[in-house]
PDB file of N, CA and C in Angstrom:
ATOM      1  N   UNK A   1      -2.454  20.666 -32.145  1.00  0.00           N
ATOM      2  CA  UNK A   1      -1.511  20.356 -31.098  1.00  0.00           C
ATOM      3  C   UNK A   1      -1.825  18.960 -30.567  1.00  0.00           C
ATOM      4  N   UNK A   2      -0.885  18.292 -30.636  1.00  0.00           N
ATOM      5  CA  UNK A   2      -1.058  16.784 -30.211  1.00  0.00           C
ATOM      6  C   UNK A   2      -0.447  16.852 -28.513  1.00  0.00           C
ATOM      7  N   UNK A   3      -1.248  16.230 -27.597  1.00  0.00           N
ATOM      8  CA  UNK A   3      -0.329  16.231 -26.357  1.00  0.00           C
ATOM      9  C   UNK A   3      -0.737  14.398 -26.145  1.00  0.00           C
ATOM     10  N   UNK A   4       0.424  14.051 -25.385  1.00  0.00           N
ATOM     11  CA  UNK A   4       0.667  13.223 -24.750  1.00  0.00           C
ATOM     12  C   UNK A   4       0.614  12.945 -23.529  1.00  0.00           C
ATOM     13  N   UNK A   5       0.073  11.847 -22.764  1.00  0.00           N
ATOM     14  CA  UNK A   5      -0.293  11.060 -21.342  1.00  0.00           C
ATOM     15  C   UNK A   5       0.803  10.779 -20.754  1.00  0.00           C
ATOM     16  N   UNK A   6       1.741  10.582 -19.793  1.00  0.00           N
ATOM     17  CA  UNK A   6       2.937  10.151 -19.570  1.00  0.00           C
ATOM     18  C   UNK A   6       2.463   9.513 -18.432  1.00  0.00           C
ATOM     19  N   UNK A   7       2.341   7.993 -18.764  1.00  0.00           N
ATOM     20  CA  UNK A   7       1.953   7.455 -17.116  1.00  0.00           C
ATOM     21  C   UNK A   7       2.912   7.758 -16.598  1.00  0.00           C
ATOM     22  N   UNK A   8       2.313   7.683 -15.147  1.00  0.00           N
ATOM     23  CA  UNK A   8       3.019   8.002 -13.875  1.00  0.00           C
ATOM     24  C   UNK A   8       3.836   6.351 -13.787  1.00  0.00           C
ATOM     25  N   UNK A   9       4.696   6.573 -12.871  1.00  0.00           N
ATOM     26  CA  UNK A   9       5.470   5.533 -12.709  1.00  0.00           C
ATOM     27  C   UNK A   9       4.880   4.812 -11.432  1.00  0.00           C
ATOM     28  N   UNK A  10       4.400   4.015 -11.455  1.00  0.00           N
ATOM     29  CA  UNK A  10       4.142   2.874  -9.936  1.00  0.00           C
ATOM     30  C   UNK A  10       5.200   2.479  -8.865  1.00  0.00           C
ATOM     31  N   UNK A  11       5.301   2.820  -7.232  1.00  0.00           N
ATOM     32  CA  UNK A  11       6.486   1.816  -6.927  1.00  0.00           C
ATOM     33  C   UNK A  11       6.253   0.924  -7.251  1.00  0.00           C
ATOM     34  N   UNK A  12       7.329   0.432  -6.907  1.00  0.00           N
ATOM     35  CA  UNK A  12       7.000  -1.320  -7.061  1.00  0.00           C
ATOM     36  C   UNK A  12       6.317  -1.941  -5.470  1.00  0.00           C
ATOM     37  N   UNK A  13       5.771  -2.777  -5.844  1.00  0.00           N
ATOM     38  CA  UNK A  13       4.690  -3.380  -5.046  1.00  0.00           C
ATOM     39  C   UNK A  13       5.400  -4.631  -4.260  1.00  0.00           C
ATOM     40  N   UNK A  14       5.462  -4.531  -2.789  1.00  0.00           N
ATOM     41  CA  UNK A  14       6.171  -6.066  -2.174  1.00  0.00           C
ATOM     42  C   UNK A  14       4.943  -6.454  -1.496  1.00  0.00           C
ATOM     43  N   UNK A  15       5.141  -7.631  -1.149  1.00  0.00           N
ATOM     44  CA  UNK A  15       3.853  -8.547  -0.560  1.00  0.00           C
ATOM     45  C   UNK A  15       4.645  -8.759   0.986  1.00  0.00           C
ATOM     46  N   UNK A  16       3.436  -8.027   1.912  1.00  0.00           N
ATOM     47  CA  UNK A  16       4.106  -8.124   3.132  1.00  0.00           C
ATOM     48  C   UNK A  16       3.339  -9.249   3.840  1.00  0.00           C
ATOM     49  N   UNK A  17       3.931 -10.578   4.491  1.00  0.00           N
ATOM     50  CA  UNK A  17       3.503 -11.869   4.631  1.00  0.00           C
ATOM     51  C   UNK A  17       2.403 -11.407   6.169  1.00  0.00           C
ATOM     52  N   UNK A  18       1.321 -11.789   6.066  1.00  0.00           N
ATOM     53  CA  UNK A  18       0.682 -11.421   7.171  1.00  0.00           C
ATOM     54  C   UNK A  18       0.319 -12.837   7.488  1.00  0.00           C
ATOM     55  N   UNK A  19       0.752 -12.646   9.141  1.00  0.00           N
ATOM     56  CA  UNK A  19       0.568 -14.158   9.557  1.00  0.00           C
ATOM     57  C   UNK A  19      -1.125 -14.594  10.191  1.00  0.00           C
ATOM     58  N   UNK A  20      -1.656 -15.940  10.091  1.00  0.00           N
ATOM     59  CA  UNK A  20      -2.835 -15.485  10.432  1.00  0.00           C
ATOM     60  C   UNK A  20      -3.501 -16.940  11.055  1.00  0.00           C
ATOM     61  N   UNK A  21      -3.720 -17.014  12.148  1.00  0.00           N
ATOM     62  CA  UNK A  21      -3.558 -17.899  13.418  1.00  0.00           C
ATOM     63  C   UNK A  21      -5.134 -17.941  14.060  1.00  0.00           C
ATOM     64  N   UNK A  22      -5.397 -19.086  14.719  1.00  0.00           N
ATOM     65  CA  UNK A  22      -6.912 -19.539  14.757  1.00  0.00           C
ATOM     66  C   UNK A  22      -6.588 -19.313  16.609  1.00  0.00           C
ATOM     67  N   UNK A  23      -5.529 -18.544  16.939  1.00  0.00           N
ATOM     68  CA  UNK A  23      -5.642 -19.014  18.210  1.00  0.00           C
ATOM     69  C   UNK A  23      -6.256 -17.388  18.910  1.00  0.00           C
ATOM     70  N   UNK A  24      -6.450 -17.377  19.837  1.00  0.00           N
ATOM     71  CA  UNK A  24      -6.633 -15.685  20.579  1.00  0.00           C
ATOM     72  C   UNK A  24      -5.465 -15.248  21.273  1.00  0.00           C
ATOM     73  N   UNK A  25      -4.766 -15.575  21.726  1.00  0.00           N
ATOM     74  CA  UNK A  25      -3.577 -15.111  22.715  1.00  0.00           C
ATOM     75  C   UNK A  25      -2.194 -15.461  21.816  1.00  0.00           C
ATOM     76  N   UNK A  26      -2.498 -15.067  20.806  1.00  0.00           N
ATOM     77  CA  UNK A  26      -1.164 -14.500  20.244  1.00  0.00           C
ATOM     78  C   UNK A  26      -0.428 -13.591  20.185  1.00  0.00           C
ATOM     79  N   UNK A  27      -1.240 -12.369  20.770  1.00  0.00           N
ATOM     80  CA  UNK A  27      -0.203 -11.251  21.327  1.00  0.00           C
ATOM     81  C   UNK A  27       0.389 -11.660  22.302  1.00  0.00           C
ATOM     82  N   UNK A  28      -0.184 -12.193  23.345  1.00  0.00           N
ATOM     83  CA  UNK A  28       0.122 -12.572  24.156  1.00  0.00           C
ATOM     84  C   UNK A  28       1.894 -13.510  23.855  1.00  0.00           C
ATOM     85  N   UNK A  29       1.713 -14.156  23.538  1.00  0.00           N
ATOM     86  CA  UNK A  29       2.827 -15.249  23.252  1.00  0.00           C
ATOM     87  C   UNK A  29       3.825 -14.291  22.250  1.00  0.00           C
ATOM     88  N   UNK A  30       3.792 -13.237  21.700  1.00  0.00           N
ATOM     89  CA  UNK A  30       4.244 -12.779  21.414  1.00  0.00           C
ATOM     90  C   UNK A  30       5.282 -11.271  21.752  1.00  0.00           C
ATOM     91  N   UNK A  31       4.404 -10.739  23.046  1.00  0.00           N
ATOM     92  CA  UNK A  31       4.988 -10.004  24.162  1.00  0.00           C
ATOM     93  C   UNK A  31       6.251 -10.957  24.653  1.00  0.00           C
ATOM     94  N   UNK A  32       5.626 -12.187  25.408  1.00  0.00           N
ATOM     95  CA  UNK A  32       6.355 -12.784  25.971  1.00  0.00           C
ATOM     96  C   UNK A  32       7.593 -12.974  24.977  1.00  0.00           C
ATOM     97  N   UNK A  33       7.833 -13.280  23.862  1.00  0.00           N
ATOM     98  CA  UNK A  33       9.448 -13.080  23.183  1.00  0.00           C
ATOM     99  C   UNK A  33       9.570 -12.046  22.740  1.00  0.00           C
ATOM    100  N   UNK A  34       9.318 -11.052  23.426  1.00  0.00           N
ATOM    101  CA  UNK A  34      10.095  -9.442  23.161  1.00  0.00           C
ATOM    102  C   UNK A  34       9.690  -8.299  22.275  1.00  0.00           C
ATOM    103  N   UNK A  35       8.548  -8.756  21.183  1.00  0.00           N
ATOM    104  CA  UNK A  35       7.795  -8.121  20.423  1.00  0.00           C
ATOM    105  C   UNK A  35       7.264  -7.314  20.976  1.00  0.00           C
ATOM    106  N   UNK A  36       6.924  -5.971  20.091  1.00  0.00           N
ATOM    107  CA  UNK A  36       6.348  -4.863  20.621  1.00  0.00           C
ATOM    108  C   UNK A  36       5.262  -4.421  19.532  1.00  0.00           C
ATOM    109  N   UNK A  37       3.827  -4.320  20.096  1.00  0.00           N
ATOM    110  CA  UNK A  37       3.125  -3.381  19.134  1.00  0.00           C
ATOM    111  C   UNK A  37       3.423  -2.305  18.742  1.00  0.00           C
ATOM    112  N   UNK A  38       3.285  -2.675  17.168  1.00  0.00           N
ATOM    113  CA  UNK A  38       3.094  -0.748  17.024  1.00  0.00           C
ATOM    114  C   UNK A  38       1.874  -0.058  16.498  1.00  0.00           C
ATOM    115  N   UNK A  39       1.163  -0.694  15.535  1.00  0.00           N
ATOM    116  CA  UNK A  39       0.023  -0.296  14.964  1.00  0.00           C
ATOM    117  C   UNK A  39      -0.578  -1.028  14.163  1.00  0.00           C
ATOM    118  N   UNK A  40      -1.806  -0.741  13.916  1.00  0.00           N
ATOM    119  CA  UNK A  40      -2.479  -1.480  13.298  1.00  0.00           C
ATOM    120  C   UNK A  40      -3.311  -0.624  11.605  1.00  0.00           C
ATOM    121  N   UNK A  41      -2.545  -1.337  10.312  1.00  0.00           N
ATOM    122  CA  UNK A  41      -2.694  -0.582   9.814  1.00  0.00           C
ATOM    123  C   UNK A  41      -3.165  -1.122   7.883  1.00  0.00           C
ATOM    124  N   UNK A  42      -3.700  -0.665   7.259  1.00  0.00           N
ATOM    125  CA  UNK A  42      -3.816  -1.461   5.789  1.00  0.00           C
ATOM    126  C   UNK A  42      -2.546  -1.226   4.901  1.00  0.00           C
ATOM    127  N   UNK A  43      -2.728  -0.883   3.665  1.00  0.00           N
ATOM    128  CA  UNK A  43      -1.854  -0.791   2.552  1.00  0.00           C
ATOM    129  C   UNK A  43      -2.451   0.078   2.390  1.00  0.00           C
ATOM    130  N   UNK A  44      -1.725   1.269   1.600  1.00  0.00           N
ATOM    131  CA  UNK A  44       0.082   0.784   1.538  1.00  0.00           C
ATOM    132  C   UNK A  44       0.720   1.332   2.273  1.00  0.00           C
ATOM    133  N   UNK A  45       0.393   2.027   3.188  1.00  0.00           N
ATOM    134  CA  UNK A  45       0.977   1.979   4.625  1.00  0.00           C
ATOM    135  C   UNK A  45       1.639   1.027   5.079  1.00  0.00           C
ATOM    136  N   UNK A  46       1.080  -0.172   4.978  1.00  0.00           N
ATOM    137  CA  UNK A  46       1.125  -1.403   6.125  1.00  0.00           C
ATOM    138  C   UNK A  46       2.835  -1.892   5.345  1.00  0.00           C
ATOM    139  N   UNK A  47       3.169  -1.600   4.071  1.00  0.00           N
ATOM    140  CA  UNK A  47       4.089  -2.039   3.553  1.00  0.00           C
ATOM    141  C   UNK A  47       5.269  -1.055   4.035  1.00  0.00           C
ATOM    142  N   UNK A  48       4.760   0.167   3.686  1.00  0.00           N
ATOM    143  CA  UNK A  48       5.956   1.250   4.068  1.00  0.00           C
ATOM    144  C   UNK A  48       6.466   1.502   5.311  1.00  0.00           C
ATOM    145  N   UNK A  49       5.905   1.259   6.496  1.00  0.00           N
ATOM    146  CA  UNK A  49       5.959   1.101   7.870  1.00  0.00           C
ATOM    147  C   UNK A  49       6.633  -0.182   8.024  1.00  0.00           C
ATOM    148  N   UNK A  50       6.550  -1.523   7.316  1.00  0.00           N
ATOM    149  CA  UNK A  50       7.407  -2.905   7.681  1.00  0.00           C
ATOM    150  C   UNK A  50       8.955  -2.306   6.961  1.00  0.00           C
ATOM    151  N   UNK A  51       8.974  -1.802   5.784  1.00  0.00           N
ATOM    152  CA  UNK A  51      10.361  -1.270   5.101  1.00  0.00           C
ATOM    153  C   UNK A  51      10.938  -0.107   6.285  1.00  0.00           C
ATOM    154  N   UNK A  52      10.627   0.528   6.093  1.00  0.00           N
ATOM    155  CA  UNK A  52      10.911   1.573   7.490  1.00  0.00           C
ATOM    156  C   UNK A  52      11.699   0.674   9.148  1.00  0.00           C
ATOM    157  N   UNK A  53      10.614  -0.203   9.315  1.00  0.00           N
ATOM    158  CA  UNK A  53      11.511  -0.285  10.559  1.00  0.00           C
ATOM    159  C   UNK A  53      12.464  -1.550  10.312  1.00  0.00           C
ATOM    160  N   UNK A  54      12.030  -2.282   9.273  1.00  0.00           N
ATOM    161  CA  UNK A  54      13.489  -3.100   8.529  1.00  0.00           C
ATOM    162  C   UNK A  54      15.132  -2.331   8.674  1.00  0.00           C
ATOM    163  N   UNK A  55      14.465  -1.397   7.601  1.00  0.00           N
ATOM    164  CA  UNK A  55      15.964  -0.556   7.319  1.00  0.00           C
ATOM    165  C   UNK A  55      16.505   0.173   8.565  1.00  0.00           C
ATOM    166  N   UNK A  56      15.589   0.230   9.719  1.00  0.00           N
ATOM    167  CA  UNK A  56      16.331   1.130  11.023  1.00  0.00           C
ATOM    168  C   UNK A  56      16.907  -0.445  11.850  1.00  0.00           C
ATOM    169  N   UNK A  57      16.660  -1.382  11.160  1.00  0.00           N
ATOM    170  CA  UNK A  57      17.518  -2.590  11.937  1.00  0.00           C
ATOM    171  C   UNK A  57      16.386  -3.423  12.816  1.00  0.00           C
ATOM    172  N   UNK A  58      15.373  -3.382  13.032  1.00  0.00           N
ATOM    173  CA  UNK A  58      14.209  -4.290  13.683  1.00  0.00           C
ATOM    174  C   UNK A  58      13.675  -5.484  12.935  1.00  0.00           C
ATOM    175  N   UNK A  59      13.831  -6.259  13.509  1.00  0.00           N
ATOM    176  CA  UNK A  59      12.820  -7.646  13.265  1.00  0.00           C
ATOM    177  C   UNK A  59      11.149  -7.035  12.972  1.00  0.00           C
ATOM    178  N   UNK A  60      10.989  -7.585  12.141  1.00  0.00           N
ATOM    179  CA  UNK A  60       9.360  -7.144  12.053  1.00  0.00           C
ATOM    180  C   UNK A  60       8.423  -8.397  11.397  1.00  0.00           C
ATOM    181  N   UNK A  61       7.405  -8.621  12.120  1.00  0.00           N
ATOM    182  CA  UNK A  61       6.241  -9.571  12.229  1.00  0.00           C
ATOM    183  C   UNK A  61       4.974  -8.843  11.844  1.00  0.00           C
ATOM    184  N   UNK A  62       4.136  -9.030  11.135  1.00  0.00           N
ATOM    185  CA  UNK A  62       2.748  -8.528  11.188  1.00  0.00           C
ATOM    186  C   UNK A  62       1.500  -9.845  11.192  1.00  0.00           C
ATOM    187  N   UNK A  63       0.640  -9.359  11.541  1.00  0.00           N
ATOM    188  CA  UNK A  63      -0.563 -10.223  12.588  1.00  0.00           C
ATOM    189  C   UNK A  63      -1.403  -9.755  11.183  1.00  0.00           C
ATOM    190  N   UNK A  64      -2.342 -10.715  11.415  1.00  0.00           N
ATOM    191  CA  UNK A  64      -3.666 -10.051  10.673  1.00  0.00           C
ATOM    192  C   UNK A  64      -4.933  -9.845  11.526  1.00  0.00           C
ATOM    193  N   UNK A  65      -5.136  -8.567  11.098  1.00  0.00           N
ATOM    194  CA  UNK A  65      -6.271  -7.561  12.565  1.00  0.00           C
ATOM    195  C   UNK A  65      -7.620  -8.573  12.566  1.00  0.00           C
ATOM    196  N   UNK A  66      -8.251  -8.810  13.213  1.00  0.00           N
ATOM    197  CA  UNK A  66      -9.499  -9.615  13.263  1.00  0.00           C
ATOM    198  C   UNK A  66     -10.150  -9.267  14.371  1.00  0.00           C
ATOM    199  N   UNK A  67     -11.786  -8.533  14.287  1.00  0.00           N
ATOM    200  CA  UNK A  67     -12.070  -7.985  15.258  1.00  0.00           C
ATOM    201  C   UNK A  67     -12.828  -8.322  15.661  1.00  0.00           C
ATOM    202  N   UNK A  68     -12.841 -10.060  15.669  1.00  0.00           N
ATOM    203  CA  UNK A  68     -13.897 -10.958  16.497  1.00  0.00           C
ATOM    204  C   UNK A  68     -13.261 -10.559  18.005  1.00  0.00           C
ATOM    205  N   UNK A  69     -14.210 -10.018  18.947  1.00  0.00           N
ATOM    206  CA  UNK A  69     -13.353 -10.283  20.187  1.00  0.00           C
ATOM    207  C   UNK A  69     -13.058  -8.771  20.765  1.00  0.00           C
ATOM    208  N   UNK A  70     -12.789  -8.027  20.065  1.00  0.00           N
ATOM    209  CA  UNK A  70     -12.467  -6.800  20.472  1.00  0.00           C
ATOM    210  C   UNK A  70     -13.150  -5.883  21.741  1.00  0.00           C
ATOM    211  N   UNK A  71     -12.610  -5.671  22.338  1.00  0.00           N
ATOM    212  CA  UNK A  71     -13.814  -5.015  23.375  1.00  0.00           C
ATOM    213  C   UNK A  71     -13.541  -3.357  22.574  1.00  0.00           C
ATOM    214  N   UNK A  72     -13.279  -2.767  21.658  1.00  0.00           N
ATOM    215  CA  UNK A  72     -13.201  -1.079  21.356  1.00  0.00           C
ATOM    216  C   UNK A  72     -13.883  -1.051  20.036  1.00  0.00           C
ATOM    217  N   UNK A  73     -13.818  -0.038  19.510  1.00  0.00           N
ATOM    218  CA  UNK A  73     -14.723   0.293  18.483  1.00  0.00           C
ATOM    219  C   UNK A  73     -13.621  -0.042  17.375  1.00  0.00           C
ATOM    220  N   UNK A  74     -14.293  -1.029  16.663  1.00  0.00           N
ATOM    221  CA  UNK A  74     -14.321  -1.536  15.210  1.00  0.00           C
ATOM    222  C   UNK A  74     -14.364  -1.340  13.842  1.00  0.00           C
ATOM    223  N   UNK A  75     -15.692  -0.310  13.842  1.00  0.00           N
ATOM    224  CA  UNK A  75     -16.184   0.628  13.013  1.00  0.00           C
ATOM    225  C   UNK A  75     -16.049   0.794  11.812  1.00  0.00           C
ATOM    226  N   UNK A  76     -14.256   1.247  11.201  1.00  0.00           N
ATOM    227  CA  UNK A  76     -13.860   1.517  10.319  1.00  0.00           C
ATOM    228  C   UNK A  76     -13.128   0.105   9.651  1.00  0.00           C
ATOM    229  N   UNK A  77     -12.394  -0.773  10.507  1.00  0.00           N
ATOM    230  CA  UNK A  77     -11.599  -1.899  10.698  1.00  0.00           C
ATOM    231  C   UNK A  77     -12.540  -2.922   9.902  1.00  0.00           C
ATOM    232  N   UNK A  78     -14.326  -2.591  10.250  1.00  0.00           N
ATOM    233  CA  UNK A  78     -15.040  -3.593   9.745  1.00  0.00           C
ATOM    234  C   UNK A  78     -15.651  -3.002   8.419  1.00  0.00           C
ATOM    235  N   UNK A  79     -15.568  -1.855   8.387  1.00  0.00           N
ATOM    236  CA  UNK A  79     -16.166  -1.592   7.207  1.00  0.00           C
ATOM    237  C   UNK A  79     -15.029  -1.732   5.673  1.00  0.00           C
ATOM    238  N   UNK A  80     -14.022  -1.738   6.681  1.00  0.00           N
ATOM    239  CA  UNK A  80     -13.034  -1.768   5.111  1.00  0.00           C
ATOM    240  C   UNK A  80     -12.581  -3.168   5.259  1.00  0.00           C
ATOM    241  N   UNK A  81     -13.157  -4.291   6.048  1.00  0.00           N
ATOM    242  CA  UNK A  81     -12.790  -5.637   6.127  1.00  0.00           C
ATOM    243  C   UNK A  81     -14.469  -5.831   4.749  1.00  0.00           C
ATOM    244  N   UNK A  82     -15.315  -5.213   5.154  1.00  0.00           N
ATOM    245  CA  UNK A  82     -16.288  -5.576   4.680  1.00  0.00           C
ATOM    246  C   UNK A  82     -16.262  -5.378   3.083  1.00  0.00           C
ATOM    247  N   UNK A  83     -15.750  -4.321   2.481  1.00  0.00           N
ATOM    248  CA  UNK A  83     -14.996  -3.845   1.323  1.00  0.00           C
ATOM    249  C   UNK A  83     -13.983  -4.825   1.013  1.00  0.00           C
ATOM    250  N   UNK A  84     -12.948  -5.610   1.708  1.00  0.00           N
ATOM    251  CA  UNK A  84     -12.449  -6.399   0.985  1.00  0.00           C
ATOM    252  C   UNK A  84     -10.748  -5.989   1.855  1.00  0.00           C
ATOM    253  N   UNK A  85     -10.815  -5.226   2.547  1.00  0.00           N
ATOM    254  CA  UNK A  85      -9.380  -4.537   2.617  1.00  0.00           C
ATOM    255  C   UNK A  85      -8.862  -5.684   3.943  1.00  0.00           C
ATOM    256  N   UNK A  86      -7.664  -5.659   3.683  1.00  0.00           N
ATOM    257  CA  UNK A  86      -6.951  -6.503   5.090  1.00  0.00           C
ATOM    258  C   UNK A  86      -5.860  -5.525   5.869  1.00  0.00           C
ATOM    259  N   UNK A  87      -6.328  -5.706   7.122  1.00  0.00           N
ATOM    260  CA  UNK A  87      -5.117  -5.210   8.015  1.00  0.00           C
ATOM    261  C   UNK A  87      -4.607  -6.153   9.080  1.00  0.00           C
ATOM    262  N   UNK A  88      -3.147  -5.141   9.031  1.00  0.00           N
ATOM    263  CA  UNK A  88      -1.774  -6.390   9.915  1.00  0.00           C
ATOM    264  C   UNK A  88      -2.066  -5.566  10.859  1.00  0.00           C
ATOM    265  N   UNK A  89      -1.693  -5.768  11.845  1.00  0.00           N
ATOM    266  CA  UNK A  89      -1.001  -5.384  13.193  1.00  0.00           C
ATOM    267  C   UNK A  89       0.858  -5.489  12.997  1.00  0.00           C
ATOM    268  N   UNK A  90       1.239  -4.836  13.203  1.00  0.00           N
ATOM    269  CA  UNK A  90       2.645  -4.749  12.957  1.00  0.00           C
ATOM    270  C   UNK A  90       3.190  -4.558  14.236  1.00  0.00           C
ATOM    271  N   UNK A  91       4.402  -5.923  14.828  1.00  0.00           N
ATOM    272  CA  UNK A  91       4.799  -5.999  15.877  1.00  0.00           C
ATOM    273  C   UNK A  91       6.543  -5.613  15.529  1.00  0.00           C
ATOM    274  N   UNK A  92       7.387  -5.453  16.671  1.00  0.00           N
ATOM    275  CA  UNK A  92       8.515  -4.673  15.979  1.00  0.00           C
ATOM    276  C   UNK A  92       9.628  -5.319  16.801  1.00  0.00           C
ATOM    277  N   UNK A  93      10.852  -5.724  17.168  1.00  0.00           N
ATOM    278  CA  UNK A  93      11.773  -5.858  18.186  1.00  0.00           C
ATOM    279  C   UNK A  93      13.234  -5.832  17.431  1.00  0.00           C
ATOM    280  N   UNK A  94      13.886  -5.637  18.425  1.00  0.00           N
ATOM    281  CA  UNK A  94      15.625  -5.429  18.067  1.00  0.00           C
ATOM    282  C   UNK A  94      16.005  -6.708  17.556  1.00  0.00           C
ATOM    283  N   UNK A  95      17.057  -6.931  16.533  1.00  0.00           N
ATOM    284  CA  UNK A  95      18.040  -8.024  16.459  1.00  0.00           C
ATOM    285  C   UNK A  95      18.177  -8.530  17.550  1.00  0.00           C
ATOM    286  N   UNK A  96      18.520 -10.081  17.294  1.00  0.00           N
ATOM    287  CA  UNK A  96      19.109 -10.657  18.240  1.00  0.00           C
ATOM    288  C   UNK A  96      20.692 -10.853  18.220  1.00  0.00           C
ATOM    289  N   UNK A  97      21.028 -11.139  16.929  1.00  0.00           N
ATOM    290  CA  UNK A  97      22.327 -11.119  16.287  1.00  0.00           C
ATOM    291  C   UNK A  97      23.155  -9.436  17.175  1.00  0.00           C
ATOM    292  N   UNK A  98      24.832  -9.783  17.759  1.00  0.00           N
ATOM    293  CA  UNK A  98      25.416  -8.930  18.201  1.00  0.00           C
ATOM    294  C   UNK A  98      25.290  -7.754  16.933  1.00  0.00           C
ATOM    295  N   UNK A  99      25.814  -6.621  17.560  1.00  0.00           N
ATOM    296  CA  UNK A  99      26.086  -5.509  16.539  1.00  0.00           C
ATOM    297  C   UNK A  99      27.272  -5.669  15.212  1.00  0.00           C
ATOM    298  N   UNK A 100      27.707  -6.672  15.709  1.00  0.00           N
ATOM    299  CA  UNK A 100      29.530  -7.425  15.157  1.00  0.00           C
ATOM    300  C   UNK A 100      29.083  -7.783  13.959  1.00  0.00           C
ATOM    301  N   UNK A 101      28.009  -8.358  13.899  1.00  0.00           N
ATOM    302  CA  UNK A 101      27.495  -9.323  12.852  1.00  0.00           C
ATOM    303  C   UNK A 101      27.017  -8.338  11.937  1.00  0.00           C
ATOM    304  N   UNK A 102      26.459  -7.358  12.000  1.00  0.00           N
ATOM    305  CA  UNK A 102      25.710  -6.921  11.038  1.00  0.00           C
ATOM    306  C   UNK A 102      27.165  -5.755   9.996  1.00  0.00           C
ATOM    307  N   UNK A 103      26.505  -6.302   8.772  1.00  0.00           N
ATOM    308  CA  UNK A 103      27.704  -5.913   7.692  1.00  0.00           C
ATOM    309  C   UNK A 103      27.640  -4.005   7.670  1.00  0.00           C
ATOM    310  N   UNK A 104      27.289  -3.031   8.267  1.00  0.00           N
ATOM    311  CA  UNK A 104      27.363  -2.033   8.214  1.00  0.00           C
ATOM    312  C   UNK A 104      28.792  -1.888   9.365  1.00  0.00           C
ATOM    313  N   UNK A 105      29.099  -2.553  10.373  1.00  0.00           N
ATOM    314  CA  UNK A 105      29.951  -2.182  11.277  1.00  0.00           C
ATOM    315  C   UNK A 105      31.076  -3.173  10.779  1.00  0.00           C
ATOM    316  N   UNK A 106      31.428  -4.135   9.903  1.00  0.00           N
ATOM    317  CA  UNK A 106      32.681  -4.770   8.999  1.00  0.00           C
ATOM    318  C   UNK A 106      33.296  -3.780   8.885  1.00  0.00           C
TER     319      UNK A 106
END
């Protein structure tokens, strides 16, 4: 009896742009234009959570986590920074564009 392997199929893989800034008060400056935290998180999470609140209609930004500075526990954040892993912070806010504009209501 001969059997066969059937790879599994992979999604496909998007590269979610993580922005990454020498300054400290970038949440900060970022509250202030309307952004909202939501979590802080790796791959492939970190991808499926930016698609997710895309498709419900939100602007979405992600930070890259850096836990110089932190006053809370780190712990895990540093051990999988230490491994090699990167995490965003994923910030979230409404369109600015009217509802008119967007091609679902044409």
């Amino acid at each position: 009896m001969v059997s066969a392997v059937i790879p599994k199929a992979q999604p496909p893989k998007f590269v979610i742009p993580i922005a990454q800034h020498k300054e400290v008060n970038v949440e900060d400056a970022l509250l202030k234009d309307g952004w909202v935290r939501q979590t802080t998180i790796g791959e492939p999470r970190l991808s499926e959570i930016v698609q997710n609140y895309k498709t419900m209609g939100f602007e979405v930004h992600v930070e890259e986590f850096k836990t110089e500075g932190d006053s809370g526990c780190t712990t895990c954040f540093d051990a999988g920074q230490g491994m090699g892993f990167m995490y965003g912070t994923v910030y979230v806010r409404k369109h600015s564009e009217p509802a008119g504009e967007d091609e679902l209501f044409e």
